[in-house]
C-alpha atoms as a PDB file:
ATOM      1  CA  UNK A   1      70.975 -24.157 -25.419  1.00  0.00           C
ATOM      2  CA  UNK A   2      69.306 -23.339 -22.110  1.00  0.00           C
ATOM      3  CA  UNK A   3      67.489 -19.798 -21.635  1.00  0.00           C
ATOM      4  CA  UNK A   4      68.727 -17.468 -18.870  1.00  0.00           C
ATOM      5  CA  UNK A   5      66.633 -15.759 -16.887  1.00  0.00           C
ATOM      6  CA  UNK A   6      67.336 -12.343 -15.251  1.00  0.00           C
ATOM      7  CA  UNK A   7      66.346 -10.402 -12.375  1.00  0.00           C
ATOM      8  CA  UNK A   8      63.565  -8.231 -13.217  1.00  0.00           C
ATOM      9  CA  UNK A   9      64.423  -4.865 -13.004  1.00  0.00           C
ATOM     10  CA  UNK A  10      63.158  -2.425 -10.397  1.00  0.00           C
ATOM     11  CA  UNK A  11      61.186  -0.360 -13.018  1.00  0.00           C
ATOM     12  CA  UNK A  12      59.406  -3.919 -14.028  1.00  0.00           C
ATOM     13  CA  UNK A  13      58.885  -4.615 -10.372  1.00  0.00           C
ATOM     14  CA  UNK A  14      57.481  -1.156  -9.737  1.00  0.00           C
ATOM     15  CA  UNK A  15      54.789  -1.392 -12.408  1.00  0.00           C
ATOM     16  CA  UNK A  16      54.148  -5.292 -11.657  1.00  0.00           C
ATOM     17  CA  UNK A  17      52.972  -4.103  -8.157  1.00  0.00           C
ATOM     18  CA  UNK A  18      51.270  -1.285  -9.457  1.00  0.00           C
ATOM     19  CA  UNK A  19      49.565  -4.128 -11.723  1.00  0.00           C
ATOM     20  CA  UNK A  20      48.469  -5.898  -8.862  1.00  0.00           C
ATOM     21  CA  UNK A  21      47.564  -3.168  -7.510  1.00  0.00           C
ATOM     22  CA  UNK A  22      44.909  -1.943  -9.636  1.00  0.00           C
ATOM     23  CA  UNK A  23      43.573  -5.400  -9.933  1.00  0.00           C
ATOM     24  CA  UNK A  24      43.215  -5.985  -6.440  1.00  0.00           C
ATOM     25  CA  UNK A  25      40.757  -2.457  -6.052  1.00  0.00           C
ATOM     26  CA  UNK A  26      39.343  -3.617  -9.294  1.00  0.00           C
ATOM     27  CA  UNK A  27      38.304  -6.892  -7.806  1.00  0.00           C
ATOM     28  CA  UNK A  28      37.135  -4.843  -4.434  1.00  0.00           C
ATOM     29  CA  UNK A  29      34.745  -2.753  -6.574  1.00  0.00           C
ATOM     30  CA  UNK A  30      33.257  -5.220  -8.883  1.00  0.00           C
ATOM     31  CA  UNK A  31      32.274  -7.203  -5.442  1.00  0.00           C
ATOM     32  CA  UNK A  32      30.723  -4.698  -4.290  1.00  0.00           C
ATOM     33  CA  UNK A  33      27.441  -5.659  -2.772  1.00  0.00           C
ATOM     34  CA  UNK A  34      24.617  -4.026  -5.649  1.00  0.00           C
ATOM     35  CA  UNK A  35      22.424  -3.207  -2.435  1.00  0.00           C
ATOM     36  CA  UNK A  36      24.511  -0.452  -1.442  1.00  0.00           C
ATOM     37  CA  UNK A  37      24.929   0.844  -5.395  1.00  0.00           C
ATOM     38  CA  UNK A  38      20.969   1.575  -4.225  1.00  0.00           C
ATOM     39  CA  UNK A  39      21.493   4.939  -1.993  1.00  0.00           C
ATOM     40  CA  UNK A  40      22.028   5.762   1.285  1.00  0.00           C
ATOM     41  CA  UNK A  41      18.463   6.745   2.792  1.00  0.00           C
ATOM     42  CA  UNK A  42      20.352   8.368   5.688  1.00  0.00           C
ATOM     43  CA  UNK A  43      22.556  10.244   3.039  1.00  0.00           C
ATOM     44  CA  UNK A  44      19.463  10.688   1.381  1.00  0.00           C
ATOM     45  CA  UNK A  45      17.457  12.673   4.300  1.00  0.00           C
ATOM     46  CA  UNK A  46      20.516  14.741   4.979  1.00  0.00           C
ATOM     47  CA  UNK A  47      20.839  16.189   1.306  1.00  0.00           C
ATOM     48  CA  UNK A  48      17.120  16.460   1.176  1.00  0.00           C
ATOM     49  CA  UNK A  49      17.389  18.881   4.394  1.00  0.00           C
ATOM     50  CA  UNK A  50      20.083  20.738   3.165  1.00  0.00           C
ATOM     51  CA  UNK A  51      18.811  21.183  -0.564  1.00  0.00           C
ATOM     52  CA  UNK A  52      15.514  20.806  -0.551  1.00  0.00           C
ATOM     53  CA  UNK A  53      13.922  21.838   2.352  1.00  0.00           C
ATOM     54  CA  UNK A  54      13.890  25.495   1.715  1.00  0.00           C
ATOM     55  CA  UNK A  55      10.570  24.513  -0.524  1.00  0.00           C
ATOM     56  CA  UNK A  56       9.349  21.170   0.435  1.00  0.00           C
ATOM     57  CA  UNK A  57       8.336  20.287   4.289  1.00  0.00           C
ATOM     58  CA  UNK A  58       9.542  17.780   5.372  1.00  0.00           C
ATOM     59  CA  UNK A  59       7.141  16.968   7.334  1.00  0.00           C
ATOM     60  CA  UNK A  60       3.534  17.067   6.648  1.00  0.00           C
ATOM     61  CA  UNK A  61       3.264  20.758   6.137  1.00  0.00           C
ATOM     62  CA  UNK A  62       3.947  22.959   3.307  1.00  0.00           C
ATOM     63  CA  UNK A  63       7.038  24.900   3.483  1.00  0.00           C
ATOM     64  CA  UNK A  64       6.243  26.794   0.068  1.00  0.00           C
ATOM     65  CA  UNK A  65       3.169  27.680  -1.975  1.00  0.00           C
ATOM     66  CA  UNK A  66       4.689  25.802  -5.328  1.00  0.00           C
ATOM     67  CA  UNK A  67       5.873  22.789  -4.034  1.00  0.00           C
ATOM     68  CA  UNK A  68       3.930  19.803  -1.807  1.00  0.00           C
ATOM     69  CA  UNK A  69       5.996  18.284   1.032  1.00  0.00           C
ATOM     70  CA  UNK A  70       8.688  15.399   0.575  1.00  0.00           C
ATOM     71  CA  UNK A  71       6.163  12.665   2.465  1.00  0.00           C
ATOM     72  CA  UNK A  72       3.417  13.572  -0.212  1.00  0.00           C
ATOM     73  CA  UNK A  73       5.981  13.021  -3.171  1.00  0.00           C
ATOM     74  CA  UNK A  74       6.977  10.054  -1.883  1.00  0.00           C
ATOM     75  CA  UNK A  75       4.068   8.226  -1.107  1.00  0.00           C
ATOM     76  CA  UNK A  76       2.117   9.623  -4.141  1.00  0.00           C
ATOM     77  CA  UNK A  77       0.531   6.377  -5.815  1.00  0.00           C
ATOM     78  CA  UNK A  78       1.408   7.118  -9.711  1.00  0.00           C
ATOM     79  CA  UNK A  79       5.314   7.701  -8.190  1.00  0.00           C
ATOM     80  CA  UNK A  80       7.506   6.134 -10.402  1.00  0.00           C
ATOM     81  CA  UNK A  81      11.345   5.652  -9.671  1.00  0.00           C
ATOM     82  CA  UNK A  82      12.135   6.054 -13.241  1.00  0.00           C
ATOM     83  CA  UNK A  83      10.328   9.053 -13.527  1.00  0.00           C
ATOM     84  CA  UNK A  84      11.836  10.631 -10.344  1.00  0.00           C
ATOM     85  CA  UNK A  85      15.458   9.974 -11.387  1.00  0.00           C
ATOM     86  CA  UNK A  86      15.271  11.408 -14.350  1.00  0.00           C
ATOM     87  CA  UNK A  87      13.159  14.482 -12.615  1.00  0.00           C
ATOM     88  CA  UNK A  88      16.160  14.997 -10.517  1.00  0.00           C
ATOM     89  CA  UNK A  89      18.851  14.730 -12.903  1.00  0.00           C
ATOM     90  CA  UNK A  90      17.162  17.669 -15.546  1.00  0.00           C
ATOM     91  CA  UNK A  91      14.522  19.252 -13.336  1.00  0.00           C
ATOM     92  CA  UNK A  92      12.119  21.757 -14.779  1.00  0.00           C
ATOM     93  CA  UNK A  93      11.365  25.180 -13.191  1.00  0.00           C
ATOM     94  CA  UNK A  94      10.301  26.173 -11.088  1.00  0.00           C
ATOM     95  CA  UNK A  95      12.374  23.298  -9.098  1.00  0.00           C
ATOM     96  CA  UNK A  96      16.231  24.493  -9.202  1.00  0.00           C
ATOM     97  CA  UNK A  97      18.955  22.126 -10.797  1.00  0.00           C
ATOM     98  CA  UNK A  98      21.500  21.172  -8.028  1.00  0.00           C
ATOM     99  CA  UNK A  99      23.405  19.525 -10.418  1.00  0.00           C
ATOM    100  CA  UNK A 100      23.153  15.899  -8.785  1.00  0.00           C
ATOM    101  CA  UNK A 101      25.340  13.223  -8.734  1.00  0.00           C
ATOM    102  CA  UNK A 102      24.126   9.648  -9.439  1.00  0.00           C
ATOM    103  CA  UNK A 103      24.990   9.138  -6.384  1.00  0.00           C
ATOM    104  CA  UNK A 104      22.916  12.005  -4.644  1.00  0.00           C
ATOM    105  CA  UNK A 105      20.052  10.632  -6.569  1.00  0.00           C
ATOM    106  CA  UNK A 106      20.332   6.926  -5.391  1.00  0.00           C
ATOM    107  CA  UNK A 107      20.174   8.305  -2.065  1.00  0.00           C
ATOM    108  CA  UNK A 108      17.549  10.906  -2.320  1.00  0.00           C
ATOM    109  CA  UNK A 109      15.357   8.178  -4.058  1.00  0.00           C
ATOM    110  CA  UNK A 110      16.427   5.876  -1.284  1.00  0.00           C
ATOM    111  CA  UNK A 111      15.096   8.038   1.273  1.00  0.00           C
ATOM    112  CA  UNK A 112      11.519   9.095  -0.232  1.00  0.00           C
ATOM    113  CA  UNK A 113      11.325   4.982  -0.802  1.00  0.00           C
ATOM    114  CA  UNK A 114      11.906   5.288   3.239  1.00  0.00           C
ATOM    115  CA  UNK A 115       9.654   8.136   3.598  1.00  0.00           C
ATOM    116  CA  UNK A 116       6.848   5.775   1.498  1.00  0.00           C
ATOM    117  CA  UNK A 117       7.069   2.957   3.772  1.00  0.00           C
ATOM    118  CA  UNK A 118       6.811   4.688   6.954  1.00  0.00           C
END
């Protein structure tokens, strides 16, 4: 007795490509390159103007009393990235929370790491 096979209904074909379709932007992400998973200095220098230059310099300067400019944080010898991403994720006052994404963070650590080899 010989099995007969049917047409796959459009409901099966519908979530068979929707299948496929989640494991082909599965596959996309997993290859993505881990360099870039590192930050985005340029991202990095653009949130650190917009959030954090109202109290650090970015330059050499001070822009504030409290806090030292971004250039001395980031080339300060005893700077560790550990340290620094946790810093950023639960600051302490008198530095404001922004609430950062791991993201931000990446790329705000990516851009003092810029700022340290200039």
């Amino acid at each position: 007795m010989a099995l007969k096979m049917r047409e796959p209904t459009v409901m099966a074909q519908t979530g068979l490509k929707a299948c496929l379709a989640i494991l082909f932007v599965g596959s996309l992400v997993a290859g993505t390159n881990p360099a870039s998973a590192e930050g985005d200095a340029k991202v990095g220098g653009w949130l650190a103007r917009y959030w954090c230059s109202s109290c650090h310099a970015l330059g050499t300067g001070y822009a504030s009393d409290a806090a030292p400019p971004l250039e001395t944080i980031a080339k300060a010898p005893n700077l560790q990235e550990g340290w620094l991403r946790a810093w950023l994720a639960n600051p302490h006052p008198p530095m404001p929370n922004f609430s950062l994404s791991r993201t931000e963070i990446d790329d705000i650590i990516a851009y003092l790491q810029r700022l340290r080899a200039q």
